[in-house]
Protein backbone atom coordinates (compact mmCIF):
# COMPACT_ATOMS: atom_id res chain seq x y z
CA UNK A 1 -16.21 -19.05 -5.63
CA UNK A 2 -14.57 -15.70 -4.24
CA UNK A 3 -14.02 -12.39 -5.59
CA UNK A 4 -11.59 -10.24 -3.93
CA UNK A 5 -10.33 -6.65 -3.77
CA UNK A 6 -6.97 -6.14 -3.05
CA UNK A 7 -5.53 -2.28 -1.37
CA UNK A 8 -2.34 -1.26 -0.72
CA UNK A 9 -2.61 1.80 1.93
CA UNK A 10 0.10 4.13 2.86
CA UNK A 11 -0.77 5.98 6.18
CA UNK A 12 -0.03 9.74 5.44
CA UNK A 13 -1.28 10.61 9.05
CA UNK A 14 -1.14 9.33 12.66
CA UNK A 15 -3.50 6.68 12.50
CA UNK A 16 -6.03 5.85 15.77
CA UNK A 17 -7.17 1.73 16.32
CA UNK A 18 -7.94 1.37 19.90
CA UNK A 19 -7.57 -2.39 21.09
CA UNK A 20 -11.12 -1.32 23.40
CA UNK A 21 -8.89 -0.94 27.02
CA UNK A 22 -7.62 1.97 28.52
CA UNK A 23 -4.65 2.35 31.02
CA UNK A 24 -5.87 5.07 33.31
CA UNK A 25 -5.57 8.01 30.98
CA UNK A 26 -3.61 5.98 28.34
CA UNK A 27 -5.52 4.21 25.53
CA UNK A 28 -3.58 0.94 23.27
CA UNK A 29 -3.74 1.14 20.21
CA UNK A 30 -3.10 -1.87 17.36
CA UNK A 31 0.03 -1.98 15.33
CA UNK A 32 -2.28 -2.63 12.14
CA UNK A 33 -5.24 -1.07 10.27
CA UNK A 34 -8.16 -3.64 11.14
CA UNK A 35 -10.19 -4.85 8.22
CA UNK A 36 -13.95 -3.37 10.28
CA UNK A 37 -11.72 0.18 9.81
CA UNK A 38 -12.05 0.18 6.13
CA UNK A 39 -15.46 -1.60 5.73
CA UNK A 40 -16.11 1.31 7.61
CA UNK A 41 -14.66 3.29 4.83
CA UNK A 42 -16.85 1.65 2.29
CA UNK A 43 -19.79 2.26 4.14
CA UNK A 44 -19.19 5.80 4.92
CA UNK A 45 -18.05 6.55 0.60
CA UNK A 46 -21.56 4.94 0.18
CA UNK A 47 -23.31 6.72 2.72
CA UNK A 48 -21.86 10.07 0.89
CA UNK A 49 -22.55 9.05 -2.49
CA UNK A 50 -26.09 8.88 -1.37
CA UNK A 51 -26.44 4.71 -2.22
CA UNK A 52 -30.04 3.37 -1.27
CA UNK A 53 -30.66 0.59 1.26
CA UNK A 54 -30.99 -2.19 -0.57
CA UNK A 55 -27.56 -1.23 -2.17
CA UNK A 56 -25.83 -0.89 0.84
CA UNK A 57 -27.40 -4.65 2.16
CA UNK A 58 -26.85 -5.85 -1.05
CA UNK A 59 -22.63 -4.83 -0.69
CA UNK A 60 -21.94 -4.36 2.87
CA UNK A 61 -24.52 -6.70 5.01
CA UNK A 62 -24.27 -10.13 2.51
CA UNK A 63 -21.50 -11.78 2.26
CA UNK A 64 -18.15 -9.33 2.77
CA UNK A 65 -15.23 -10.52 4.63
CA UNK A 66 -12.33 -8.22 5.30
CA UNK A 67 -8.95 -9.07 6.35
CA UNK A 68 -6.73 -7.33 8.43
CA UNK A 69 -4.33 -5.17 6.87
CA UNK A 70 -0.26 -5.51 7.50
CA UNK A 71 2.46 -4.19 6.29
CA UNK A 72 3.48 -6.62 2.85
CA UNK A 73 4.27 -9.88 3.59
CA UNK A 74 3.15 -10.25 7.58
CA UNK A 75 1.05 -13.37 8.60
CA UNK A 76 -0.16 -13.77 12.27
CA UNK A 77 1.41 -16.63 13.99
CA UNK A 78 -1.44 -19.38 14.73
CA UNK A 79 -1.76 -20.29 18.52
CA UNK A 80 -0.75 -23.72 18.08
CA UNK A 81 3.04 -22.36 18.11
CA UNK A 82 4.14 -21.77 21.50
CA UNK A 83 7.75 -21.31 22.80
CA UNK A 84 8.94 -21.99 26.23
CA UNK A 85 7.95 -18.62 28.67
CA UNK A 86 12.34 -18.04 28.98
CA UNK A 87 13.12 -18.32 25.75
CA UNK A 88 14.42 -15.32 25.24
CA UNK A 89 17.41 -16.21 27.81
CA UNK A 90 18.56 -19.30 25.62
CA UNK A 91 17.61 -20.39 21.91
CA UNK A 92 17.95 -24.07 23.74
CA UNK A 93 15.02 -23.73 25.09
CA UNK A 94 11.88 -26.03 23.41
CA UNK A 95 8.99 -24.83 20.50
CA UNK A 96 5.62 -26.21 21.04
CA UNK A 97 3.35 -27.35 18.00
CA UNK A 98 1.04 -30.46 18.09
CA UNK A 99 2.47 -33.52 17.06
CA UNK A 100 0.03 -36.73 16.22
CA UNK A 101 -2.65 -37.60 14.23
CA UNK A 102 -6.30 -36.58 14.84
CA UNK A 103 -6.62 -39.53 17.37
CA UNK A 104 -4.14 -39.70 20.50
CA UNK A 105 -2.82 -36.03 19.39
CA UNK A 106 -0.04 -35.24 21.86
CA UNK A 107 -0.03 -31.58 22.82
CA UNK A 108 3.20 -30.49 24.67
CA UNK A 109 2.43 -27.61 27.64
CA UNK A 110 6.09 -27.78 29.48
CA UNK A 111 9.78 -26.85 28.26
CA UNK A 112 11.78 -29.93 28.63
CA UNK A 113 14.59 -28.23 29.36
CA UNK A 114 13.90 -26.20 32.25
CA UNK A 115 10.35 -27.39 33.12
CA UNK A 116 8.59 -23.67 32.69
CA UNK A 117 5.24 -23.66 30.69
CA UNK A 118 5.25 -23.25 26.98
CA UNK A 119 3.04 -20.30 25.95
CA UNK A 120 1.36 -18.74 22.87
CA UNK A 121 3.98 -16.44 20.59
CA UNK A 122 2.82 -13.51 19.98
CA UNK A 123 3.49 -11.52 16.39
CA UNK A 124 4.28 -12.15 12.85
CA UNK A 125 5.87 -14.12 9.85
CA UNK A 126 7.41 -12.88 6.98
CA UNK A 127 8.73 -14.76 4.25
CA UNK A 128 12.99 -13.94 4.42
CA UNK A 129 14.47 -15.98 1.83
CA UNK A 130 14.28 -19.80 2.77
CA UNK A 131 12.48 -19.17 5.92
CA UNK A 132 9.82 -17.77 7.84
CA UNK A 133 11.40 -14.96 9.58
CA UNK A 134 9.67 -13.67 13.40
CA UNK A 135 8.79 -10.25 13.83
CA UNK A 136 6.96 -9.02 17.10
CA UNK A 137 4.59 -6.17 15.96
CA UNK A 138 3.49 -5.28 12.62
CA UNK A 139 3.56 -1.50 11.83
CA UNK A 140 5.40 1.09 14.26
CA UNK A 141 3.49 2.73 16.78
CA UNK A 142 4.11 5.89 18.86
CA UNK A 143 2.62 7.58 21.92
CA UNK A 144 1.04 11.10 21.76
CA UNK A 145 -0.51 13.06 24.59
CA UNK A 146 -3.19 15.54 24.32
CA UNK A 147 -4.93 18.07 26.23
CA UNK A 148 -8.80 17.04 26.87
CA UNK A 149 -11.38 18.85 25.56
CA UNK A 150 -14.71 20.06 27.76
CA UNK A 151 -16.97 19.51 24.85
CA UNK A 152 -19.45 22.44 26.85
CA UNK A 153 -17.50 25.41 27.46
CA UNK A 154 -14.50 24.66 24.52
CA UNK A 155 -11.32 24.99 26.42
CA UNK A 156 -9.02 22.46 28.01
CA UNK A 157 -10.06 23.55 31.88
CA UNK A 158 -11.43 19.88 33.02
CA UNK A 159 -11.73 18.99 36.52
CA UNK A 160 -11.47 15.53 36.00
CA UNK A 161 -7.90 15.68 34.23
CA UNK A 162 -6.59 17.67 31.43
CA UNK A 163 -3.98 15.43 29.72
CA UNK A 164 -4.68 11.74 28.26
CA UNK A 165 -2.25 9.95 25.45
CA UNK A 166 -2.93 7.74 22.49
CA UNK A 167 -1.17 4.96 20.88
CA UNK A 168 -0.94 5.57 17.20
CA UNK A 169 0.16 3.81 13.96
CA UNK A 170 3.27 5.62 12.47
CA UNK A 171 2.74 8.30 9.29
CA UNK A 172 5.02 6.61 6.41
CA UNK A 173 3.30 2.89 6.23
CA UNK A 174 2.33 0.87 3.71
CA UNK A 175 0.14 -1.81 4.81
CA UNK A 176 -1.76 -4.51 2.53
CA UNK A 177 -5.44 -6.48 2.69
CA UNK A 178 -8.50 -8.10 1.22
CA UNK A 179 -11.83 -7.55 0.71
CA UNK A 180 -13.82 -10.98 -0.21
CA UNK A 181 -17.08 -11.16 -1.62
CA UNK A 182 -18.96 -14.76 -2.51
CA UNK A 183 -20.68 -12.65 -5.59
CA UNK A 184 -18.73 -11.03 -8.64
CA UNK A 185 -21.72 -8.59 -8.87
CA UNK A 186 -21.67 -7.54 -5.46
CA UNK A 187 -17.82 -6.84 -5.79
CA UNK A 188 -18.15 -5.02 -8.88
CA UNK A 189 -20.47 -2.79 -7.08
CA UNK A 190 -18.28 -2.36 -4.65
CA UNK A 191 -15.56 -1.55 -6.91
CA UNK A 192 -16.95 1.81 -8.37
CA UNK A 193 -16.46 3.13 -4.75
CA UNK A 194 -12.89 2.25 -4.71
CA UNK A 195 -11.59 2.75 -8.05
CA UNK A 196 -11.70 6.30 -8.11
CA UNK A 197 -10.76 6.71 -4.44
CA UNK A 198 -7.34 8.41 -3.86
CA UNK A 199 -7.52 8.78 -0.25
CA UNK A 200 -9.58 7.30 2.92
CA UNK A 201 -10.05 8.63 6.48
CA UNK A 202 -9.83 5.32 9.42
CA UNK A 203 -10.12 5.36 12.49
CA UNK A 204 -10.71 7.44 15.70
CA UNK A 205 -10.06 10.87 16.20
CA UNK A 206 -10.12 11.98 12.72
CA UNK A 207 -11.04 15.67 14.02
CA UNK A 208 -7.69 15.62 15.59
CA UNK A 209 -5.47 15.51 11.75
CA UNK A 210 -5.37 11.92 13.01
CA UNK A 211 -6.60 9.06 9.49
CA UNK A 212 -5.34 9.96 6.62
CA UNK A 213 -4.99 7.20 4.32
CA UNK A 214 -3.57 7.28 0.78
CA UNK A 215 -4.63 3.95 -1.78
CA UNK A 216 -1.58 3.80 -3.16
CA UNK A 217 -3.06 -0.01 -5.68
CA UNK A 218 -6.00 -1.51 -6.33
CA UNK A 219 -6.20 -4.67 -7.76
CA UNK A 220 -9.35 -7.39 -8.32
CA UNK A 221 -9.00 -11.23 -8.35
CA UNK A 222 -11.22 -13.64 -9.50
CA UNK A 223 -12.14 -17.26 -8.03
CA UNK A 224 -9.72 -17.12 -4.94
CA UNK A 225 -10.21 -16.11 -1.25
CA UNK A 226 -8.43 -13.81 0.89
CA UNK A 227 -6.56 -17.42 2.93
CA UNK A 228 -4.80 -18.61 -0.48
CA UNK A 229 -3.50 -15.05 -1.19
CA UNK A 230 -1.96 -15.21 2.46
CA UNK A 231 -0.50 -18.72 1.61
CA UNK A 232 1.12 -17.24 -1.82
CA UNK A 233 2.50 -13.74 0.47
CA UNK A 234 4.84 -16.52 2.99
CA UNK A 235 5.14 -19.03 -0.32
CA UNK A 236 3.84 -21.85 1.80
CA UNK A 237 1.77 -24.75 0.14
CA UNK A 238 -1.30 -25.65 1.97
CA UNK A 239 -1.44 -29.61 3.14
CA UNK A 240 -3.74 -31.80 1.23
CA UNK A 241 -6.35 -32.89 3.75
CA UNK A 242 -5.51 -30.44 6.53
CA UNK A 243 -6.85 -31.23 10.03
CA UNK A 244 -6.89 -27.57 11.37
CA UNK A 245 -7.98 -24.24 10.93
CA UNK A 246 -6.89 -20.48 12.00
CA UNK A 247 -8.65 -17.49 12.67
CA UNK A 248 -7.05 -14.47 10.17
CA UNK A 249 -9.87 -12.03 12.08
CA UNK A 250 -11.16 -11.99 15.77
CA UNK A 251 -14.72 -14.44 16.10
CA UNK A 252 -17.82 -14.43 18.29
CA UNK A 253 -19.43 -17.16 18.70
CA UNK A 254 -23.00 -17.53 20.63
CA UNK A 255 -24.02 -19.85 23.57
CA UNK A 256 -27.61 -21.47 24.14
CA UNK A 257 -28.41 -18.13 25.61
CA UNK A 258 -26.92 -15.62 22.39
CA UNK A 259 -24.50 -14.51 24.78
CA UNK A 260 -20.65 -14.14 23.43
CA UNK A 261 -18.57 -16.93 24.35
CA UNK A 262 -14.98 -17.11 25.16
CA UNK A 263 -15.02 -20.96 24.46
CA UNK A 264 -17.20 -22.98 21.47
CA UNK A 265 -19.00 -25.16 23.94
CA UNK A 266 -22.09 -25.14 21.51
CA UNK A 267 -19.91 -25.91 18.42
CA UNK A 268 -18.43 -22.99 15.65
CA UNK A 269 -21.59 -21.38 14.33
CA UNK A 270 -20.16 -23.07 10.96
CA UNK A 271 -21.99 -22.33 7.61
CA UNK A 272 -25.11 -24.10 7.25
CA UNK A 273 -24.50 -27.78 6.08
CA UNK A 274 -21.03 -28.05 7.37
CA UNK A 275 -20.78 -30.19 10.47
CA UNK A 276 -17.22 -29.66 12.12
CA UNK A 277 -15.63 -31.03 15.61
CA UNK A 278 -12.80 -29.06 17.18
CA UNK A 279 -10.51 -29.23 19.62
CA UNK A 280 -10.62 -25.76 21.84
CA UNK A 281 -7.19 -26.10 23.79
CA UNK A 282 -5.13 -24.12 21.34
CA UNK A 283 -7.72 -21.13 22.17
CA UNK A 284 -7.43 -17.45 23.06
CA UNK A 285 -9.62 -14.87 23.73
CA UNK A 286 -10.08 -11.09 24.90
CA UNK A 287 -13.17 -8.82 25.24
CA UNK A 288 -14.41 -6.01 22.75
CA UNK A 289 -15.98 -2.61 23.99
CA UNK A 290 -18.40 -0.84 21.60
CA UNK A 291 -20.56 1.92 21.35
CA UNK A 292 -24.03 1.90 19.60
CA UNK A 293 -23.76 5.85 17.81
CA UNK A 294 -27.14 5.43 15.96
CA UNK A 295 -28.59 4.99 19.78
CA UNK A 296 -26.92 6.36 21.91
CA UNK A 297 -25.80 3.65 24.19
CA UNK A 298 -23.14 1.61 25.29
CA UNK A 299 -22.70 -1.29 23.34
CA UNK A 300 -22.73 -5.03 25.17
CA UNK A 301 -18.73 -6.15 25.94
CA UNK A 302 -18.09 -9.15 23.38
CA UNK A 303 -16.12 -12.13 24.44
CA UNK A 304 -14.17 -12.75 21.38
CA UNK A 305 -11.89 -15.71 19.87
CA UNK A 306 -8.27 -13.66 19.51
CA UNK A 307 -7.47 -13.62 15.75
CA UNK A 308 -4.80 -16.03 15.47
CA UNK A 309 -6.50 -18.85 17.69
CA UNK A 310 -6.27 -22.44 15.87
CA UNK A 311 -8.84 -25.21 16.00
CA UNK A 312 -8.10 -28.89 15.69
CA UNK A 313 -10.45 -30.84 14.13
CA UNK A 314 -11.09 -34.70 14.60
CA UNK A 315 -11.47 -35.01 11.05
CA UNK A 316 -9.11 -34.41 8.36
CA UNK A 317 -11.10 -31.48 6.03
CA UNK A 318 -11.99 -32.06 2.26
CA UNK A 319 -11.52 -29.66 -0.51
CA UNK A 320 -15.28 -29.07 -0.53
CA UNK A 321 -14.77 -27.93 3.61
CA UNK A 322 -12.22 -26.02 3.10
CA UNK A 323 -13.86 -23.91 0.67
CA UNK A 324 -17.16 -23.73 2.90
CA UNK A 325 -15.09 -22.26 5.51
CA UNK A 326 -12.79 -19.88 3.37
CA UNK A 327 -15.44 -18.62 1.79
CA UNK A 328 -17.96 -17.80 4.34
CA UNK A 329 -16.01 -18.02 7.84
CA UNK A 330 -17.60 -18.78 11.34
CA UNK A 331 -19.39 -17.04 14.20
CA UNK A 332 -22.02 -13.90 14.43
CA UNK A 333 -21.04 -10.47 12.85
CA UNK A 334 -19.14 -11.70 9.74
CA UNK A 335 -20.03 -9.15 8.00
CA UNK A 336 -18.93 -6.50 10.56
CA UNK A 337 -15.65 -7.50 10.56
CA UNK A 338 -15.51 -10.92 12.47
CA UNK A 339 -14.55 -14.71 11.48
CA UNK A 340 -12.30 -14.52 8.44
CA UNK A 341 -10.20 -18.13 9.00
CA UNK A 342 -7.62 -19.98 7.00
CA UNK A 343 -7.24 -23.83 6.77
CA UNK A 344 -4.32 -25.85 7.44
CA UNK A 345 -1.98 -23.06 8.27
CA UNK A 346 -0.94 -24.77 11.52
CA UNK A 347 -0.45 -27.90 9.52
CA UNK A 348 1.91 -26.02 6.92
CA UNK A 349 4.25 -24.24 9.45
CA UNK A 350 6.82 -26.82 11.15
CA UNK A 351 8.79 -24.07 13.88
CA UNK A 352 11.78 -26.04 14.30
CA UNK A 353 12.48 -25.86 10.59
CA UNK A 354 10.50 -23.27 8.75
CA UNK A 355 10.83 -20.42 11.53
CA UNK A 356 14.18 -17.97 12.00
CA UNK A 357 13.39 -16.60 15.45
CA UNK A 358 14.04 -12.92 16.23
CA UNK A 359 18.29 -12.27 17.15
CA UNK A 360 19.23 -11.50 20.43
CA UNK A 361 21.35 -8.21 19.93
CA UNK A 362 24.49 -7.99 20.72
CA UNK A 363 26.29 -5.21 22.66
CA UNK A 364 29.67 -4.06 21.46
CA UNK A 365 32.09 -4.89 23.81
CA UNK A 366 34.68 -2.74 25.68
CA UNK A 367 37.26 -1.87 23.09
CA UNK A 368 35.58 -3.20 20.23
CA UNK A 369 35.65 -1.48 16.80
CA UNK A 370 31.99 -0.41 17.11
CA UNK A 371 32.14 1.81 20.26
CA UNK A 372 35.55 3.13 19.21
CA UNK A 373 33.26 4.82 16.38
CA UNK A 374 30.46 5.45 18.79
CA UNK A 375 32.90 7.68 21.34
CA UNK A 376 34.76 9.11 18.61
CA UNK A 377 31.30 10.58 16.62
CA UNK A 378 30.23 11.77 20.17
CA UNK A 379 33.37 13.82 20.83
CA UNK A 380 33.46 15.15 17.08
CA UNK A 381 29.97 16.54 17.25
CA UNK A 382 29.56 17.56 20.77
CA UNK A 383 27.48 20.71 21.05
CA UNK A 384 25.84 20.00 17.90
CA UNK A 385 22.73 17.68 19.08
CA UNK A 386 20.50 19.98 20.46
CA UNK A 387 19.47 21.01 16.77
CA UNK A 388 18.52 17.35 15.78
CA UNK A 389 15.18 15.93 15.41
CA UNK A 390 13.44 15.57 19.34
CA UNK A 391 13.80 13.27 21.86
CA UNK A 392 10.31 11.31 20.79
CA UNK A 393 11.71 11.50 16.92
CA UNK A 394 14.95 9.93 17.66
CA UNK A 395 13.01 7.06 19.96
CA UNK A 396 10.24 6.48 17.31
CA UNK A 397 13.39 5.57 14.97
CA UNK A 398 14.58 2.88 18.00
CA UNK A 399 11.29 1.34 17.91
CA UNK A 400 11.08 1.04 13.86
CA UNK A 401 14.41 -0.22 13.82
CA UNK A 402 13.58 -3.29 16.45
CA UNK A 403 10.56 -3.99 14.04
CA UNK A 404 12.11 -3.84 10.89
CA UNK A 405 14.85 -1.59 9.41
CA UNK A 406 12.68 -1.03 6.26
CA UNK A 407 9.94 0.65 8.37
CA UNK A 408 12.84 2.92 10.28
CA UNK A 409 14.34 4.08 6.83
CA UNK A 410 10.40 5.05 5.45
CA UNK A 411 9.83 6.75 8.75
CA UNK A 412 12.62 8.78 8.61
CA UNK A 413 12.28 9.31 4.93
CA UNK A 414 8.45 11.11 5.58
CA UNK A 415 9.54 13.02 8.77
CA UNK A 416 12.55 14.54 7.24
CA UNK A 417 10.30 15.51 4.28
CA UNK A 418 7.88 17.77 6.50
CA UNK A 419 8.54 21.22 6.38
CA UNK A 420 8.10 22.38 9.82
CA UNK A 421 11.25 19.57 10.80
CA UNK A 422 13.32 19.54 7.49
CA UNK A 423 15.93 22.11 9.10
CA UNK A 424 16.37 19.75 12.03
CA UNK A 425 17.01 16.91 9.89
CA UNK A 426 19.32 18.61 7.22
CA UNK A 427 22.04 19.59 10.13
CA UNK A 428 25.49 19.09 9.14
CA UNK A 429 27.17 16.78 11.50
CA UNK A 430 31.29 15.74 11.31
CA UNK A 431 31.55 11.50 10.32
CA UNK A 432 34.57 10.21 9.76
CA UNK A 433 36.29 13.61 9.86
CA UNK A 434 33.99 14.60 6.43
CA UNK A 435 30.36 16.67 6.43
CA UNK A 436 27.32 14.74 6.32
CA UNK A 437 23.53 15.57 6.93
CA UNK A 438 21.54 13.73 10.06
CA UNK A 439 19.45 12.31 7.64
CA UNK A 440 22.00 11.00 5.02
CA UNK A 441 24.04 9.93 8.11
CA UNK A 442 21.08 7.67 10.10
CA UNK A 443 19.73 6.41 6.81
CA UNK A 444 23.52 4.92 5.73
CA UNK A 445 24.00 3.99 9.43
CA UNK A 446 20.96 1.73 9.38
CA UNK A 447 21.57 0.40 6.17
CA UNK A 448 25.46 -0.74 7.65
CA UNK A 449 23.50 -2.27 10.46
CA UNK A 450 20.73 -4.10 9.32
CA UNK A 451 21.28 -7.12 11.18
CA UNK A 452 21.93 -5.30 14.54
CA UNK A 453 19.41 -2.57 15.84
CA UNK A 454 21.19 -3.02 19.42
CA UNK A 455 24.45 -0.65 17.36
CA UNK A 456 21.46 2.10 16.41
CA UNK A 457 19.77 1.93 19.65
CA UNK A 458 23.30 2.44 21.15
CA UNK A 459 24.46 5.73 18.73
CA UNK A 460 20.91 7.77 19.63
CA UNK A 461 20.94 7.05 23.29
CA UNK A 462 24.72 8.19 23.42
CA UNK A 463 22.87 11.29 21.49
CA UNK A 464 20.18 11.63 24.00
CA UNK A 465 22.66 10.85 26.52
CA UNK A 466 25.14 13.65 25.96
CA UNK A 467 22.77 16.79 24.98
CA UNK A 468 21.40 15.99 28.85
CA UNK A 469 24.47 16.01 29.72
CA UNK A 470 25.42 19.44 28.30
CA UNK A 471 22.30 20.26 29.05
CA UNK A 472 22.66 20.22 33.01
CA UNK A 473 25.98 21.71 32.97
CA UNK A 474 24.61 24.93 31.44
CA UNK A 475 22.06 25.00 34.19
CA UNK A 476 24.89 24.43 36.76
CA UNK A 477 27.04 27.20 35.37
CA UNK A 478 23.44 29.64 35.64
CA UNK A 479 23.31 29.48 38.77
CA UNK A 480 21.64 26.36 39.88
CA UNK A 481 21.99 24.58 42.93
């Protein structure tokens, strides 16, 4: 039997989760708040409020499992659906998902139609009224670049390079998650650190205004685990008897030697008394960098199983299994924030049915009804862009829309809110020969267009596209040659 705790977070800040590789002077980040990011919390609200030892064993290093947190209604798409690699050209073009029973299971690798591989998809589900509907990333993410820091004399004077840029989670996002416990007492004690909490500070660079997190619910749930509350958000029944399992959180598992490996060859670490055996060729993996503060040191790289990656078993799983599993996960480190896993996901989710695959946008054609409007707002407010939001503002709005037009609208709704850019979002501009506000004017703009970013995409490029414009003509006129 589970106990959970269930937040809904709103990031009121940029927001810092590096995926642990670098790009020269460019760190990734994740386009979600991990689950180790607010254990974290809960350790450090303990930590402050001066808990012993044995309390903080007793809540954080026994028995918690925390899920990742997405915005409401997202589900990681298990390994065991691939798509042909050209996909995108043609919707023709074949799904991949094991067919079979546990013996003789046939496992499909090429597109029939045009012979390329099939490979893993990578992203979400959301349930979108009969169906499962694809998204590619979770929250939106933007780039910002920073001046480095010599920690010796102060100032930004380094010889090594002065500038590096981070990947960060959008301000404006709501994002929901678990915390599981196999004890109501533990999560009761856990509770009086969360109940009163009305804000959180996750992940890196906190010094920078970067982490601040607002609980906007909390809610506790008695005898259920974190995988049937996922089943209930896509309003999927799980399969009596399923034959696989899914990994909701990234998994290390040890060899002979307690070295991380990529690949189970020494079985799945399982719970004690539960003897599983899995197929490993729906598998994926990626190494984790770490660093050991309380020492001083560089932690060792992990090799570990991608969240997401799907195990078939040669055995069909009974209740009993199913709640071994659910309740305690597999691998090392479970209780750092490693080998949360659902059962029967795979089995639940047919592609070729259940799945509505991301549009392909359209382009308006020439002398279509769409860029009529797009020319004629151009000419009516020429001159008038170069007091709208920035460049990077208008771009961060492109990339919520191609995500999902509900994070675009919250995005704009929290940067047209701050005070040091409300004037550049309350300019008048001329639509449809009447006044209207930038903000009033993209908000209804995204709402007509719902079901096309490519139209958005098109109107703030054109923006972009004509200030530069104007832009390089002034320069010409001063002189320039």
């Amino acid at each position: 039997m589970s106990y959970l705790i269930k937040l809904k977070l709103k990031t009121m800040e940029p927001c810092l989760f590096p995926k642990g590789r670098e790009r020269g002077n460019h760190f990734e980040g994740l386009d979600f708040i991990p689950g180790s990011a607010v254990r974290g919390a809960l350790a450090n609200s303990m930590a402050m409020a001066g808990a012993s030892n044995d309390m903080f064993q007793e809540i954080i290093g026994h028995g918690l499992l925390a899920s990742n947190f997405y915005p409401s209604g997202l589900i990681p798409v298990p390994t065991t659906i691939r798509r042909c690699k050209r996909w995108r050209s043609s919707e023709a073009h074949d799904i991949g998902k094991y067919s079979g029973e546990a013996e003789g299971r046939e496992i499909p690798f090429k597109c029939s139609e045009c012979d390329s591989p099939l490979v893993s998809v990578k992203g979400y589900l959301k349930q979108d009224d009969e169906s499962l509907l694809y998204s590619k990333n979770a929250g939106t993410t933007r780039v910002i670049t920073h001046n480095k820091i010599d920690r010796i004399s102060g100032t930004t004077g380094t010889d090594d390079g002065a500038l590096f840029s981070v990947e960060v989670l959008n301000e404006g996002q709501v994002f929901t998650g678990w915390l599981q416990w196999n004890s109501k007492e533990q999560r009761d004690l856990a509770s009086d650190y969360f109940k009163e909490a009305k804000f959180l500070m996750l992940g890196k660079m906190r010094g920078r205004g970067y982490g601040l997190v607002k609980v906007l619910s909390y809610e506790e749930a008695d005898d259920t685990t974190v995988a049937e509350q996922y089943f209930k958000v896509i309003n999927i029944s799980r399969p009596q008897n399923s034959s696989t399992f899914s990994l909701l959180e990234d998994a290390i598992l040890l060899d002979d030697y307690l070295q991380s490996s990529a690949f189970p060859r020494n079985g799945l670490d399982l719970p004690e008394g539960l003897e599983l055996t899995a197929n490993g060729k729906w598998t994926d993996f990626h190494p984790v960098h770490g660093f050991n503060y309380k020492r001083g040191v560089i932690a060792p790289v992990e090799n570990v199983l991608t969240t997401c990656t799907t195990f078939l078993l040669e055995q069909k799983l009974s209740d009993d299994q199913v709640k071994q599993l659910e309740e305690n996960g597999i691998g090392t480190r479970r209780c750092d924030g490693f080998g949360l896993v659902i059962c029967g996901l795979a089995d639940a989710i047919n592609p070729e049915q259940d799945i509505t695959w991301e549009k392909i946008d359209k382009k308006p054609s020439e002398g279509s009804k769409e860029l009529a409007e797009i020319n004629s707002f151009i000419a009516a407010n020429a001159g008038k862009f170069s007091s709208l939001p920035s460049k990077s503002q208008l771009m961060d709005i492109v990339s919520a829309m191609r995500n999902n037009p509900q994070s675009a609208l919250e995005l704009i709704k929290s940067q047209s809110e701050k005070g040091t850019h409300k004037k550049q979002w309350d300019r008048k501009l001329t639509v449809n020969g009447k006044s209207s506000d930038f903000t009033e004017w993209i908000t209804n703009l995204i709402q007509d267009h719902r079901d096309n970013p490519k139209i958005i995409e098109i109107y703030i490029h054109a923006i972009i596209a004509s200030e530069k414009d104007k832009l390089l003509k002034d320069l010409w006129k001063g002189g320039m040659s």
